[in-house]
Protein backbone atom coordinates (compact mmCIF):
# COMPACT_ATOMS: atom_id res chain seq x y z
CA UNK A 1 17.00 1.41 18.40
CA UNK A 2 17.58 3.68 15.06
CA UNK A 3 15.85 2.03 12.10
CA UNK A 4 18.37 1.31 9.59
CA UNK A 5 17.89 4.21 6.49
CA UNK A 6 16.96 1.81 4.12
CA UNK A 7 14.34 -0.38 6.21
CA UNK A 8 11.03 -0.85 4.33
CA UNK A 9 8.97 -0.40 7.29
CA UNK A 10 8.87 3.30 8.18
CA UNK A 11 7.36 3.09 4.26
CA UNK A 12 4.18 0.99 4.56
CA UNK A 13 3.82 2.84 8.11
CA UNK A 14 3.31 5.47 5.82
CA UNK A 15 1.17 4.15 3.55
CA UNK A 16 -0.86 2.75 6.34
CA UNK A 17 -1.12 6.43 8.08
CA UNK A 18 -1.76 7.55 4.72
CA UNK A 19 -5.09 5.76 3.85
CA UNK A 20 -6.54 5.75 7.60
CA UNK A 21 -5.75 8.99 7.93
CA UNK A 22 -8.61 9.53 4.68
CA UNK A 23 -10.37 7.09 7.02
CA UNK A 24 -9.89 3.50 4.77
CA UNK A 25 -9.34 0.49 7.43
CA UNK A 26 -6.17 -1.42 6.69
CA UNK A 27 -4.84 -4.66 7.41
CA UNK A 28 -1.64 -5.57 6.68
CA UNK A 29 -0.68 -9.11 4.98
CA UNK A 30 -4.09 -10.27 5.28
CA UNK A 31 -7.56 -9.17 7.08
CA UNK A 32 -7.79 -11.04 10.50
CA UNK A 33 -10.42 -14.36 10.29
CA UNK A 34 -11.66 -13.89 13.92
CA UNK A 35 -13.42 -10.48 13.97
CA UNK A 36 -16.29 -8.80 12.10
CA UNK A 37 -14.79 -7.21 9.18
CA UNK A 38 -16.36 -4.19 7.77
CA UNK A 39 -18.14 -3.59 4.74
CA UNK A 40 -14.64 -2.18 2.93
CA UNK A 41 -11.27 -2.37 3.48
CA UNK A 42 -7.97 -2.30 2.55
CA UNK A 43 -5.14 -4.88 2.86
CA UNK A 44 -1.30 -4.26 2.38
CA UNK A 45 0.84 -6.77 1.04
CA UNK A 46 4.14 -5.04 0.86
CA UNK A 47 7.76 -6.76 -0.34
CA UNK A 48 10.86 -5.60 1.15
CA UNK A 49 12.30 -3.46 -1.10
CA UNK A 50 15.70 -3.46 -3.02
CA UNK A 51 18.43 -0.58 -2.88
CA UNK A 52 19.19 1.01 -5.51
CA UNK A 53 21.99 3.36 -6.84
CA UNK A 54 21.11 7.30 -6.86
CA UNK A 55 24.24 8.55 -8.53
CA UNK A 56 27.06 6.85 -10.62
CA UNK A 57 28.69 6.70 -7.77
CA UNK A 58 26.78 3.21 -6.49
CA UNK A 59 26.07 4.66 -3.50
CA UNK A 60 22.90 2.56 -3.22
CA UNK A 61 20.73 5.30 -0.96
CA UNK A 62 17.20 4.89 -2.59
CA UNK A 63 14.97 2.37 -1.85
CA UNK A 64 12.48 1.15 -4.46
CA UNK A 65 9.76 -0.98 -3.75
CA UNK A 66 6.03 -2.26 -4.31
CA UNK A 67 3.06 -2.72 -2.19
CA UNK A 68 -0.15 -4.33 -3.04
CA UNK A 69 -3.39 -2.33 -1.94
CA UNK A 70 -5.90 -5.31 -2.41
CA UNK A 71 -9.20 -2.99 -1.95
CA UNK A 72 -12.19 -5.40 -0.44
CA UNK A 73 -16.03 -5.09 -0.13
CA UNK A 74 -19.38 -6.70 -0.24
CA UNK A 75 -19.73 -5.44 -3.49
CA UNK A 76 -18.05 -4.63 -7.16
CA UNK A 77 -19.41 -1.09 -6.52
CA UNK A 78 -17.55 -0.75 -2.84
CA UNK A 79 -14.38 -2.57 -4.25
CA UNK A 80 -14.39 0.15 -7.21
CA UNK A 81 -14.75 2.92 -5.18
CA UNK A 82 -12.27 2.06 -2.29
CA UNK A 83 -9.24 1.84 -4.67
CA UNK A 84 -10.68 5.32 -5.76
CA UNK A 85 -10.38 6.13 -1.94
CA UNK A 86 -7.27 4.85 -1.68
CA UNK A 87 -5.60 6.59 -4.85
CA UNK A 88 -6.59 10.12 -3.47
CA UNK A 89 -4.84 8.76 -0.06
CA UNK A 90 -1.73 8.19 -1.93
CA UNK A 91 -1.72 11.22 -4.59
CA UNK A 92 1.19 13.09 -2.78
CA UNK A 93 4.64 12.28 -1.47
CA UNK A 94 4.50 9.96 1.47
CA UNK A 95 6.04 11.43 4.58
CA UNK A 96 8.93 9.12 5.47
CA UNK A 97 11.47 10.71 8.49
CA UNK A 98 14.95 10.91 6.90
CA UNK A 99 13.99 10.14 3.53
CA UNK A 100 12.33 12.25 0.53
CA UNK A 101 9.45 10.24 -1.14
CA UNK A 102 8.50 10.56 -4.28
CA UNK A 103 4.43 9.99 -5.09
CA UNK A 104 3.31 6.78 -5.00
CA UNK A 105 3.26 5.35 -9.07
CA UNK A 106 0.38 3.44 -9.73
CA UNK A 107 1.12 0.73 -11.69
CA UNK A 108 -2.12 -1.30 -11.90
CA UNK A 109 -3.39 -4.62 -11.13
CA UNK A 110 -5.24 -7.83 -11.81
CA UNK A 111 -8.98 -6.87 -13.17
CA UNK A 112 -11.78 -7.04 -10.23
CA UNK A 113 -12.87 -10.64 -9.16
CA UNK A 114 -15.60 -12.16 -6.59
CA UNK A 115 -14.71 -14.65 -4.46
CA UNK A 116 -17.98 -17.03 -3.92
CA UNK A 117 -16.18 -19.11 -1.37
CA UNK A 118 -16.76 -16.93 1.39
CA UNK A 119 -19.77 -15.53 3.20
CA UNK A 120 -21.11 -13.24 2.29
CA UNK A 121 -19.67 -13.24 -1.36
CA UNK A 122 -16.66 -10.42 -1.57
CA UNK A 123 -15.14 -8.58 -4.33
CA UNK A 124 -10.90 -8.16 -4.51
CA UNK A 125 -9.61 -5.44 -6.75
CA UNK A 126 -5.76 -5.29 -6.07
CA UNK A 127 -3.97 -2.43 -7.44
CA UNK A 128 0.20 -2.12 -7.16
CA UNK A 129 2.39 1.24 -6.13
CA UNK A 130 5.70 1.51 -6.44
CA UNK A 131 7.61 3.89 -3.64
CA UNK A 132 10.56 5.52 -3.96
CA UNK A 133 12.51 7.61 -1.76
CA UNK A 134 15.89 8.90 -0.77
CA UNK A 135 17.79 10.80 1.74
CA UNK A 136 16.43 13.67 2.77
């Protein structure tokens, strides 16, 4: 089966390849409760998207949309630096098959925060991209 050319998911596959590939671990929509997480990660919470005209024409061919990188660790220091980690992943175009990406745009997030009611204590800095792309 052909993924429709406007699907969302060949998108956060490529964010996802993007930041393991500079060796980040990634969950997506939330780190898993029954394993041993590590000291860092990174967890995707993408939307769907929403197409978009390219031309006058209405032709509705580019697909915007956001994804959350909520960057995790044991401490402010490790939360800090993994959203560092992860902007370098995403400084260049994303490589999407049939589509042309634009870079990810960085457009921020809620400040960093520690969440006591776990253990050990964790820190959340989440940080939102916007992707774009078209047909290639």
């Amino acid at each position: 089966m052909t993924a429709p050319a406007l699907a969302a998911l060949p998108h956060i596959m490529a964010v996802q390849a993007a930041l393991e590939a500079a060796g980040l671990t990634v969950y997506v929509g939330g780190a898993p409760a029954a394993i041993t997480l590590p000291k860092t990660y990174v967890v995707l919470y993408p939307d769907d998207g929403v197409a978009s005209a390219a031309s006058l024409a209405d032709d509705r061919t580019r697909l915007d949309l956001l994804v959350q990188l909520t960057c995790v660790s044991t401490t402010w220091e490790g939360a800090l630096g993994t959203a560092d980690w992860a902007r370098s992943a995403l400084c260049g175009p994303l490589t999407v098959p049939g589509r042309q990406s634009w870079r990810p745009e960085e457009l921020g997030g809620p400040p960093l925060q520690r969440d006591d009611d776990v253990t050990p204590p964790l820190y959340y800095l989440p940080v939102q991209y916007r992707l774009r792309s078209a047909p290639a």
